[in-house]
N, C-alpha and C. Protein backbone atom coordinates (compact mmCIF):
# COMPACT_ATOMS: atom_id res chain seq x y z
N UNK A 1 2.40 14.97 11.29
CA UNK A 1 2.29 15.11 9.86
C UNK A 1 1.32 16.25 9.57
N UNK A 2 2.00 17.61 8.96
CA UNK A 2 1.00 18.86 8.48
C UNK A 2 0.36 18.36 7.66
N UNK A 3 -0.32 17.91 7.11
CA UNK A 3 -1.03 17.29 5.79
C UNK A 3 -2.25 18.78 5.16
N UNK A 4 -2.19 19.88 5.64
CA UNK A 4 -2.63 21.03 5.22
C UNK A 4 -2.97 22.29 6.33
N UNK A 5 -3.22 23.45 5.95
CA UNK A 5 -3.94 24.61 6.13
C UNK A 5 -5.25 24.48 6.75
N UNK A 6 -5.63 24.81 8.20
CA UNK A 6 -6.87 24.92 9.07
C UNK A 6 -7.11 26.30 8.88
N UNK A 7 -8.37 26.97 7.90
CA UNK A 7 -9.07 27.80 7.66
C UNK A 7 -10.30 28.18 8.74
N UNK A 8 -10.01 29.28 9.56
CA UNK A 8 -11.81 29.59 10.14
C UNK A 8 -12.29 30.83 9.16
N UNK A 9 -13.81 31.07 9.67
CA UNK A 9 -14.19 31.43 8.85
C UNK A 9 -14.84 32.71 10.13
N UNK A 10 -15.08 33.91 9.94
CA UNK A 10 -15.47 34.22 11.48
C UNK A 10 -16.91 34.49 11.37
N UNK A 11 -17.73 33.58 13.25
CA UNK A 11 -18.73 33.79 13.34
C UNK A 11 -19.50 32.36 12.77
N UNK A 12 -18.22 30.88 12.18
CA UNK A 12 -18.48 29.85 11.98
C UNK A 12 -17.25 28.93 12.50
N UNK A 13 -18.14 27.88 13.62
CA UNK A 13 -17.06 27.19 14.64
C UNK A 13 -16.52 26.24 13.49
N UNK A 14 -16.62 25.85 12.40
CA UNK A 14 -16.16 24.53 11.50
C UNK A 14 -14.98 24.79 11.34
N UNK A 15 -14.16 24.13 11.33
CA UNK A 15 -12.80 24.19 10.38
C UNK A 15 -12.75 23.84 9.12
N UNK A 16 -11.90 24.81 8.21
CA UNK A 16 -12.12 24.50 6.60
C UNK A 16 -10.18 23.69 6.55
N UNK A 17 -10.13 23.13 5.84
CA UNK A 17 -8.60 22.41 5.74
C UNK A 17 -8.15 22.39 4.30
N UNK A 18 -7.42 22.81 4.03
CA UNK A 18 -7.01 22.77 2.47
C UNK A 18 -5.49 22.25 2.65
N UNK A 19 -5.52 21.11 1.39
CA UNK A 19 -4.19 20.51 1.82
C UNK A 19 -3.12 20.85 0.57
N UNK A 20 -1.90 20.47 1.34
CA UNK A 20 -0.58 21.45 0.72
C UNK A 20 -0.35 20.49 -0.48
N UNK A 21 0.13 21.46 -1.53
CA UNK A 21 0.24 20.43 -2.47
C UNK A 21 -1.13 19.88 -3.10
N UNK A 22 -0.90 18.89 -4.08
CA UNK A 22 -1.96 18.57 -4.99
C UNK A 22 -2.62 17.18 -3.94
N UNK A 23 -3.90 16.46 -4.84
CA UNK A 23 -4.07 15.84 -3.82
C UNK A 23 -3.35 14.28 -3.97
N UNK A 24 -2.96 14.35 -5.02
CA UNK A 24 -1.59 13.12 -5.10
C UNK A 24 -0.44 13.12 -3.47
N UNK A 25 -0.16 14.74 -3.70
CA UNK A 25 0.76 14.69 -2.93
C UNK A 25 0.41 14.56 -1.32
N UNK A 26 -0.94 14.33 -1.29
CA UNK A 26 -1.92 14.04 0.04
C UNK A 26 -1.63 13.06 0.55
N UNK A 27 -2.41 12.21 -0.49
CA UNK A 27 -2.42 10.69 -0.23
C UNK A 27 -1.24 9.85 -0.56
N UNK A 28 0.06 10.64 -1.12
CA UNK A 28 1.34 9.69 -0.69
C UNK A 28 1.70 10.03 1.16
N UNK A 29 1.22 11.16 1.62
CA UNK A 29 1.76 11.42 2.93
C UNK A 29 0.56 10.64 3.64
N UNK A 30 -0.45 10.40 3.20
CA UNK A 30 -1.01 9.91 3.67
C UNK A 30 -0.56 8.15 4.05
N UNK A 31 -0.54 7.86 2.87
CA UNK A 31 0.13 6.47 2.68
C UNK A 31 1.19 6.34 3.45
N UNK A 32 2.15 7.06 3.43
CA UNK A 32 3.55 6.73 4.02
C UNK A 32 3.23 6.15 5.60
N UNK A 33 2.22 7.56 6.24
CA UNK A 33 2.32 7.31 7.56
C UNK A 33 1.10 6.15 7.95
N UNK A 34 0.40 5.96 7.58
CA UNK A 34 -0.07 4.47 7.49
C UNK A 34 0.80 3.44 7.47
N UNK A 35 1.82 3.41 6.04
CA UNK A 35 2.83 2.30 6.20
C UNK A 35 3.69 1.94 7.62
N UNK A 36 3.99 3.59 7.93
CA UNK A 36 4.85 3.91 9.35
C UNK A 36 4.31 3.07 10.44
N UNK A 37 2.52 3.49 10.47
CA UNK A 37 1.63 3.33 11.67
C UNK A 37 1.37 1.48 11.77
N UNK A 38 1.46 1.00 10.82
CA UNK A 38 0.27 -0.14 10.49
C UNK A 38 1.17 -1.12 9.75
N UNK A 39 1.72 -0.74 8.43
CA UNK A 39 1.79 -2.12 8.05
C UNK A 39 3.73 -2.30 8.67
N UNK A 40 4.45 -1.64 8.68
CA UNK A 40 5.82 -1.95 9.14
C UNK A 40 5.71 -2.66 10.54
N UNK A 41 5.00 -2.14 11.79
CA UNK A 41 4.76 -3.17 12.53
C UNK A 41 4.21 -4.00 13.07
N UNK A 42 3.22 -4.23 11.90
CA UNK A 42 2.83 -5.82 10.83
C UNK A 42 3.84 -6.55 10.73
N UNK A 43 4.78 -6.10 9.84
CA UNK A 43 5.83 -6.85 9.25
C UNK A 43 6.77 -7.08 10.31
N UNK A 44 7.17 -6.23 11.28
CA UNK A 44 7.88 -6.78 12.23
C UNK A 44 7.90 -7.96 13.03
N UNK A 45 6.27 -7.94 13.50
CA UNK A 45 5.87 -8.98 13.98
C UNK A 45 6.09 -10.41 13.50
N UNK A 46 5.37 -9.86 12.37
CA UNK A 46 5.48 -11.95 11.50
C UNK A 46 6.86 -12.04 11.55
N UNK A 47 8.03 -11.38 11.16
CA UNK A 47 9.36 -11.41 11.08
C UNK A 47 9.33 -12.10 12.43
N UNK A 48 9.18 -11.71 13.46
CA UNK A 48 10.04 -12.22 14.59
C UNK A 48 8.89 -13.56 15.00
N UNK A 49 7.78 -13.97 14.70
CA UNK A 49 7.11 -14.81 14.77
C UNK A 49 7.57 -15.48 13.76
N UNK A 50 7.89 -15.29 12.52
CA UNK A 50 8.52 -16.47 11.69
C UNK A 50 9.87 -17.18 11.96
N UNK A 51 10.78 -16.37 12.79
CA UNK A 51 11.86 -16.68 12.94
C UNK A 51 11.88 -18.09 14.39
N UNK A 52 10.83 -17.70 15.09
CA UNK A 52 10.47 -18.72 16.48
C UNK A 52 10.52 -20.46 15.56
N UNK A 53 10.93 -21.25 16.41
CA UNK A 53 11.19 -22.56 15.94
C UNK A 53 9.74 -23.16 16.14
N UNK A 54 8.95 -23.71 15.26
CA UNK A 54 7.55 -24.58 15.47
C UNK A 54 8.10 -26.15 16.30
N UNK A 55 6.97 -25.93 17.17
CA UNK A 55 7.29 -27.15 17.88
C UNK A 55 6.20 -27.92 17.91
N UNK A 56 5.31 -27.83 16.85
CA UNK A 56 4.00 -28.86 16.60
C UNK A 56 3.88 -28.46 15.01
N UNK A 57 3.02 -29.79 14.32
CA UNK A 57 2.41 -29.37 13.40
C UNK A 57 1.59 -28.05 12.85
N UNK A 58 0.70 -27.99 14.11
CA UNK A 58 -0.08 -26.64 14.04
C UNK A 58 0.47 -25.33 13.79
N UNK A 59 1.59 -25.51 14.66
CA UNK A 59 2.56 -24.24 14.91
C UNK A 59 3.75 -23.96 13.37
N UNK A 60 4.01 -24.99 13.07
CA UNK A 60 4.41 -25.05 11.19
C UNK A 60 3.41 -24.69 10.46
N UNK A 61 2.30 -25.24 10.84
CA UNK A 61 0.75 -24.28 9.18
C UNK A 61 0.64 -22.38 9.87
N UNK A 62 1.04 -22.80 11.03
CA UNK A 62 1.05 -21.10 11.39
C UNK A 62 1.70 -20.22 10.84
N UNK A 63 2.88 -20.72 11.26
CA UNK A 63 4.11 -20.17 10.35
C UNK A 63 3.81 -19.91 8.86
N UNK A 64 3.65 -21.32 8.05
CA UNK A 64 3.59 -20.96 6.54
C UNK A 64 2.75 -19.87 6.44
N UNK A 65 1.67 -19.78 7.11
CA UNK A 65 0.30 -18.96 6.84
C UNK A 65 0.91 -17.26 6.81
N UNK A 66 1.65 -17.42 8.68
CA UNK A 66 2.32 -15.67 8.74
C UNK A 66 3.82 -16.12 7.53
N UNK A 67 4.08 -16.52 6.65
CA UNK A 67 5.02 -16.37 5.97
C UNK A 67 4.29 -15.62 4.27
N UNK A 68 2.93 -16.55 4.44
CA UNK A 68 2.49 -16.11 3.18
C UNK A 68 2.30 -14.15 3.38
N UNK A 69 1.72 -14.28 4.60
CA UNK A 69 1.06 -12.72 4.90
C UNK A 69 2.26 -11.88 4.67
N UNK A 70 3.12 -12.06 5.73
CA UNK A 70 4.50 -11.59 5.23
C UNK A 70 4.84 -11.31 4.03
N UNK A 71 4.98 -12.48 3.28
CA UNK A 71 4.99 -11.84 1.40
C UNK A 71 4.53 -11.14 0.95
N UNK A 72 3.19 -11.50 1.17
CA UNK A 72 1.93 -10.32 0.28
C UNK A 72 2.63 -9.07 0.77
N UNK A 73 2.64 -8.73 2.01
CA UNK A 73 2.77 -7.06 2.39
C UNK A 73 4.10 -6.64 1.70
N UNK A 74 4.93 -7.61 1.85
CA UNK A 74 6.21 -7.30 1.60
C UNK A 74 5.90 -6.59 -0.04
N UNK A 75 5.64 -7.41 -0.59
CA UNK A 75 5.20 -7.13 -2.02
C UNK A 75 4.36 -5.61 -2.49
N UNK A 76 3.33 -5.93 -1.45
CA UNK A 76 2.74 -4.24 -1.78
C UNK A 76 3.44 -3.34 -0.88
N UNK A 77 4.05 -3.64 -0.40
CA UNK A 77 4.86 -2.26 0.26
C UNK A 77 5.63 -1.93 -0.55
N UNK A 78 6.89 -2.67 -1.10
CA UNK A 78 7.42 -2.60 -2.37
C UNK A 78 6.75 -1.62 -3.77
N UNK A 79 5.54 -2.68 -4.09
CA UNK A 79 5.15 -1.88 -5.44
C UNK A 79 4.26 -0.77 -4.92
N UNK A 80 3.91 -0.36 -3.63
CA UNK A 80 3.68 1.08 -3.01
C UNK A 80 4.51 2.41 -3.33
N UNK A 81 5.94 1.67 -2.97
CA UNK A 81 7.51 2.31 -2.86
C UNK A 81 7.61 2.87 -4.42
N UNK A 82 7.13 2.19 -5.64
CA UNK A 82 7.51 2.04 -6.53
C UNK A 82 6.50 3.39 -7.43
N UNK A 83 5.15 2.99 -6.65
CA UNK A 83 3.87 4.27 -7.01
C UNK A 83 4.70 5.46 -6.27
N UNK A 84 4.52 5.68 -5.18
CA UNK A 84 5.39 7.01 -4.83
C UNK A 84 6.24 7.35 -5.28
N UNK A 85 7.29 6.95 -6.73
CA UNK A 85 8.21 7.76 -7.27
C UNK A 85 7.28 8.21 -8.34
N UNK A 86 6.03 7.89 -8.92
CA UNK A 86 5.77 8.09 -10.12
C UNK A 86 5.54 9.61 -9.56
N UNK A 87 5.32 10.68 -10.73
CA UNK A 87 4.63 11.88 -11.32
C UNK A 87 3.08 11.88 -10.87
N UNK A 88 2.54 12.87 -10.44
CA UNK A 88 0.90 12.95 -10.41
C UNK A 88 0.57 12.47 -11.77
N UNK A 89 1.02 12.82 -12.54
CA UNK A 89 0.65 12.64 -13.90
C UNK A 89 0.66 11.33 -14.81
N UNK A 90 1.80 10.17 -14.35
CA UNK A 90 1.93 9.35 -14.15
C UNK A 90 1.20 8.25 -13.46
N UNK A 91 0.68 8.82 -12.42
CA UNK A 91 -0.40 7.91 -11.79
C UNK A 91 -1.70 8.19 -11.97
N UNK A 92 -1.69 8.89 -12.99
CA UNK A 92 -3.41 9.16 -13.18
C UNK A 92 -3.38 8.57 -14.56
N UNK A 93 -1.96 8.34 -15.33
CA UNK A 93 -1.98 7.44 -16.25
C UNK A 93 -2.34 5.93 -15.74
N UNK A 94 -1.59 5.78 -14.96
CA UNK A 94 -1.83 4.34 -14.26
C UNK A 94 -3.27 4.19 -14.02
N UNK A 95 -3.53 4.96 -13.01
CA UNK A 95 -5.02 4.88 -12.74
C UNK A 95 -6.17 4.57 -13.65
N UNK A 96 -5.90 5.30 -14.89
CA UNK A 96 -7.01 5.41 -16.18
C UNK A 96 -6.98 3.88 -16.76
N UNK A 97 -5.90 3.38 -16.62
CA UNK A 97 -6.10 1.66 -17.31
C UNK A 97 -6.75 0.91 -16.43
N UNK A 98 -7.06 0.97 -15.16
CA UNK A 98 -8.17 0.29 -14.86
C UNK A 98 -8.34 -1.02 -14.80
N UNK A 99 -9.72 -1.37 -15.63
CA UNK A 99 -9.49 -3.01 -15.81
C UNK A 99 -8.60 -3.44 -16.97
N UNK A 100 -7.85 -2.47 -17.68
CA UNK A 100 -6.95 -2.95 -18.85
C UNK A 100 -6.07 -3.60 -18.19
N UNK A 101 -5.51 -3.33 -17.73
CA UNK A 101 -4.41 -4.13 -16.54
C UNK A 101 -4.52 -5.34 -16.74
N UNK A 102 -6.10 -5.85 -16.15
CA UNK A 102 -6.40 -7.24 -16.43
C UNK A 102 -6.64 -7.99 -17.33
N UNK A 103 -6.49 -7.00 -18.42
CA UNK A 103 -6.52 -7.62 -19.62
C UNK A 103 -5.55 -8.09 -20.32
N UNK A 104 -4.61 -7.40 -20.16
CA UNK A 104 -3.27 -7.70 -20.48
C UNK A 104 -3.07 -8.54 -20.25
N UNK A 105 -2.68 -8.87 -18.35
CA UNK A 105 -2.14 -9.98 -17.59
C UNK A 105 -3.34 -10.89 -18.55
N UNK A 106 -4.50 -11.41 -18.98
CA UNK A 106 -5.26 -12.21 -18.86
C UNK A 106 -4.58 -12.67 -20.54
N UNK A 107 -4.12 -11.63 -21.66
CA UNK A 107 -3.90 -11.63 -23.04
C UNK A 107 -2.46 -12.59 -23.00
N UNK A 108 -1.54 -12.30 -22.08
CA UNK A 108 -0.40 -12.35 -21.44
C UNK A 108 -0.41 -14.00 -21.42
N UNK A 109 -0.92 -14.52 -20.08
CA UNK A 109 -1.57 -15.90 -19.86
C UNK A 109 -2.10 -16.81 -21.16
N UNK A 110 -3.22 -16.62 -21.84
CA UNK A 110 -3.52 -16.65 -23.05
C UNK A 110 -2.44 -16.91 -24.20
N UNK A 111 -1.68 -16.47 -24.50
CA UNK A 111 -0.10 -16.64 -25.24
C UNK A 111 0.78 -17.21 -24.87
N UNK A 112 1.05 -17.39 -23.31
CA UNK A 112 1.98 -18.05 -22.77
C UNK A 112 1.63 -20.04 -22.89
N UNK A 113 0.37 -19.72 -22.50
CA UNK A 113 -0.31 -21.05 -22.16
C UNK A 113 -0.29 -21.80 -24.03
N UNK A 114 -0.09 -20.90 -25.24
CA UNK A 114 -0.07 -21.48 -26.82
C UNK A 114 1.40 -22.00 -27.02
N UNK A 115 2.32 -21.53 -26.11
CA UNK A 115 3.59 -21.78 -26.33
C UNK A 115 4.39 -22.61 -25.60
């Protein structure tokens, strides 16, 4: 993964790195290959550990446990999938709401729970 430009400078051993693209477009390449590296075979695993038949109690709370983990990732890998189509511009909208987010969901709850 090129993720940018290795700058010398002469007469200084450092490397300077400037990366291609904005830095949105960094940290989705960044992200991706993380997902690649880390969480896909994550998910593989519990997959083929969830699929094994429990042959004790213990080995069933195991399971539920790698089933929950399983979800969660599944889920943010998903709404990951979903940030990488947005616009730089778009996600710095996202970004700027912040704790509004939680306010909503919390305004949300609040109304639901009157009805």
């Amino acid at each position: 993964m090129a993720i940018g430009k290795v700058h010398h400078i002469p007469g200084d051993r450092k490397e300077y790195y400037s990366p291609n693209g904005s830095i949105w477009d960094l940290a989705n390449r960044v992200f991706e290959e993380r997902r690649k590296r880390e969480i896909d075979p994550t998910l593989t695993l519990l997959r083929d550990q969830i699929l094994d038949s429990a042959n004790s109690p213990e080995e069933k709370y195991a399971q539920e446990q790698m089933q929950s983990i399983h979800d969660l990732l599944e889920t943010v890998t998903k709404w990951s999938a979903e940030l990488q189509r947005l616009t730089p511009e778009q996600l710095q909208s996202l970004m700027k709401l912040g704790s509004s987010v939680s306010k909503v969901i919390d305004l949300k709850d609040k109304l639901l729970r009157k009805s």
